[in-house]
C-alpha atoms as a PDB file:
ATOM      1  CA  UNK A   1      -5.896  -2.909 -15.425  1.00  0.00           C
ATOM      2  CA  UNK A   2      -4.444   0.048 -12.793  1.00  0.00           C
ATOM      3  CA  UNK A   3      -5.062   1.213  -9.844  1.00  0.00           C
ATOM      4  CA  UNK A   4      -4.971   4.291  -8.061  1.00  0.00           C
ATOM      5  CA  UNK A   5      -2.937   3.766  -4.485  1.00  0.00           C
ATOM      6  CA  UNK A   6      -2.905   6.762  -1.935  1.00  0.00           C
ATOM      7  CA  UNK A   7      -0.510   5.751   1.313  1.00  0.00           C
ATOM      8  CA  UNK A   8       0.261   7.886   3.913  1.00  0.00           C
ATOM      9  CA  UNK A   9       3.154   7.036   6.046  1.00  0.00           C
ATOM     10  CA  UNK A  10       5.386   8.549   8.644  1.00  0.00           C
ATOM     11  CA  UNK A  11       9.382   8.377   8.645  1.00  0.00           C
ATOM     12  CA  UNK A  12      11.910  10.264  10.114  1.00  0.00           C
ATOM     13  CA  UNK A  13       9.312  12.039  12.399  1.00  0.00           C
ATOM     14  CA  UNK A  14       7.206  13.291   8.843  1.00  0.00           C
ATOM     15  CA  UNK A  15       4.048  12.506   7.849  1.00  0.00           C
ATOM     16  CA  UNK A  16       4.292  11.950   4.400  1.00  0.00           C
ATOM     17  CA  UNK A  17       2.083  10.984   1.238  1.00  0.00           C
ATOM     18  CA  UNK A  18       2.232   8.866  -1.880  1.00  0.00           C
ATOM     19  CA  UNK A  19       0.213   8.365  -4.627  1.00  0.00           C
ATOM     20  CA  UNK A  20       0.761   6.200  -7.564  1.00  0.00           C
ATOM     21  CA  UNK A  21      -1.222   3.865 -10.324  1.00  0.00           C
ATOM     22  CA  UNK A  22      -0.160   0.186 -10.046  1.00  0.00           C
ATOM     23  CA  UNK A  23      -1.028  -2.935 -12.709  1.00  0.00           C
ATOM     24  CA  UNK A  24      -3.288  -5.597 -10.940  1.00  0.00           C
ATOM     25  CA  UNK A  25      -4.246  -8.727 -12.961  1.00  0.00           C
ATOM     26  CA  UNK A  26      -8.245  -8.511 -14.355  1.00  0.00           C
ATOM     27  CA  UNK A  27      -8.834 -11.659 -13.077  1.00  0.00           C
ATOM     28  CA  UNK A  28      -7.562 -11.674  -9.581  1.00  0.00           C
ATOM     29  CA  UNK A  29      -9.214  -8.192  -8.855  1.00  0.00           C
ATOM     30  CA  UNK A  30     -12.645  -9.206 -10.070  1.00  0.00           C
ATOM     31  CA  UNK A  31     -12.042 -12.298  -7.589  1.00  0.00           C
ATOM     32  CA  UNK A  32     -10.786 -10.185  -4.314  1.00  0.00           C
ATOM     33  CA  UNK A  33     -10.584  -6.321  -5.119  1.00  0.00           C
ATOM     34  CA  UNK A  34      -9.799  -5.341  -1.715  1.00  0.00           C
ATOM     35  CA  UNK A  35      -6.384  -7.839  -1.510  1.00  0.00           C
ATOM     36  CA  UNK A  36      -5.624  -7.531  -4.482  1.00  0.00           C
ATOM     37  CA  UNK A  37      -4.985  -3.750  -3.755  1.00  0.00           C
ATOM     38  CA  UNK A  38      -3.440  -4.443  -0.649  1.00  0.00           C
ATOM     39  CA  UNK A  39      -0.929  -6.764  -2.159  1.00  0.00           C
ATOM     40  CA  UNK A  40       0.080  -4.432  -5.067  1.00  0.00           C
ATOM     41  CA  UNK A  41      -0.166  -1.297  -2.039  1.00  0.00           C
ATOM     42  CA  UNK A  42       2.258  -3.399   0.513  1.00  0.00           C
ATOM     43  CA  UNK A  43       4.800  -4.432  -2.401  1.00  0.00           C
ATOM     44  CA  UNK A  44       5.120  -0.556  -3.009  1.00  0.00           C
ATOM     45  CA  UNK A  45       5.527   0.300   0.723  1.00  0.00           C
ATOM     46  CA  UNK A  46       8.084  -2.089   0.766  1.00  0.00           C
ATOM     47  CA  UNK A  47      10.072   0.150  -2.000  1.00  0.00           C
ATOM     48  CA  UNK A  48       9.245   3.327  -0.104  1.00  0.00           C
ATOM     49  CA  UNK A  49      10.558   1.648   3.176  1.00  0.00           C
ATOM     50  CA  UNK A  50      14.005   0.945   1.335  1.00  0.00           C
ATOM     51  CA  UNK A  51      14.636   4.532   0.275  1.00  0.00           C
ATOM     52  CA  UNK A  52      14.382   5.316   3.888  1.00  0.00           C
ATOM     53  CA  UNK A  53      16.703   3.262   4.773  1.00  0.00           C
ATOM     54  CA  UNK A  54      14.302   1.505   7.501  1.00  0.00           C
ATOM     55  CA  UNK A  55      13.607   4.410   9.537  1.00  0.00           C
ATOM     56  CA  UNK A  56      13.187   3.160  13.169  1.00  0.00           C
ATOM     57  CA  UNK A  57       9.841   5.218  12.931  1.00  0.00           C
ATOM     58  CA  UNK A  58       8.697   4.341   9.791  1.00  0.00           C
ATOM     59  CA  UNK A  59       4.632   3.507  10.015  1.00  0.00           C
ATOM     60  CA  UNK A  60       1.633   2.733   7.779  1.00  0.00           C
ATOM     61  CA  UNK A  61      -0.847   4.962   8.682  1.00  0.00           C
ATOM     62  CA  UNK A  62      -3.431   4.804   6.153  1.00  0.00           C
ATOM     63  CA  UNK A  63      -3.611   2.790   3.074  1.00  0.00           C
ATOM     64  CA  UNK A  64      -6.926   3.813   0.259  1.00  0.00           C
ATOM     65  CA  UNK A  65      -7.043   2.952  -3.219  1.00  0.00           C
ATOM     66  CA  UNK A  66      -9.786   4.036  -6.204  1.00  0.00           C
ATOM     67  CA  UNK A  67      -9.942   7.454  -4.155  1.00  0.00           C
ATOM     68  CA  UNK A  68     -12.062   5.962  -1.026  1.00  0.00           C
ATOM     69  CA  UNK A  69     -11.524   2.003  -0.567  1.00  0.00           C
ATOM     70  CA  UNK A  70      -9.834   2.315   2.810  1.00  0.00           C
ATOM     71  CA  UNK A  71      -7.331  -1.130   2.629  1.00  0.00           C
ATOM     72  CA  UNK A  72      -5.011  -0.413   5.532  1.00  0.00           C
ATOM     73  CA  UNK A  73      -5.395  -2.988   7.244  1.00  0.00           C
ATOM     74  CA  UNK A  74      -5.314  -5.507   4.950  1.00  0.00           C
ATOM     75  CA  UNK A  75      -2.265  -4.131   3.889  1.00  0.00           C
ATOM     76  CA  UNK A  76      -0.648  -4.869   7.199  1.00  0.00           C
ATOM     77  CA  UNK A  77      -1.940  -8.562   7.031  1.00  0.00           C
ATOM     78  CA  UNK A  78       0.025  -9.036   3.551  1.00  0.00           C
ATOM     79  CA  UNK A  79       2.794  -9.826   5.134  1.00  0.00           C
ATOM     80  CA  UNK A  80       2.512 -12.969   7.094  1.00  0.00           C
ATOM     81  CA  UNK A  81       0.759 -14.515   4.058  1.00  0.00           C
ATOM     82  CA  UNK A  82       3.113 -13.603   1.746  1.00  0.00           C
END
């Protein structure tokens, strides 16, 4: 199944957004919909972070999936268990 991702970040002194549908398994989204977003939202910030070549700046500064789930932070707890 997909998932629509909204992030909205700021890098090089922009505020910037991106939008995107990502492939989460069935099974682990029926289990924990909420991480299961912020894992697949996280692994794509990562991405974005890497085309901006690790802006000193760069922040997370909201994170909402399926239009209106706000996930941000449990996106910025994916890291340490990851």
């Amino acid at each position: 199944m997909n998932i629509n991702i909204k992030v909205y970040l700021h890098a090089k002194g922009t505020n910037f957004l991106q939008s995107g549908s990502f492939p989460v398994t069935t099974s682990d989204y029926k289990k924990d919909p909420d991480w299961t977003a912020a894992v697949a939202a996280y692994e794509w910030i990562e991405q974005i972070k890497i085309n901006f070549a690790a802006s000193k700046d760069f922040r997370i500064d909201q994170v909402v999936y399926n239009d209106d789930i706000d996930i941000t932070e449990l996106v910025k707890k994916v890291k340490p268990i990851l």
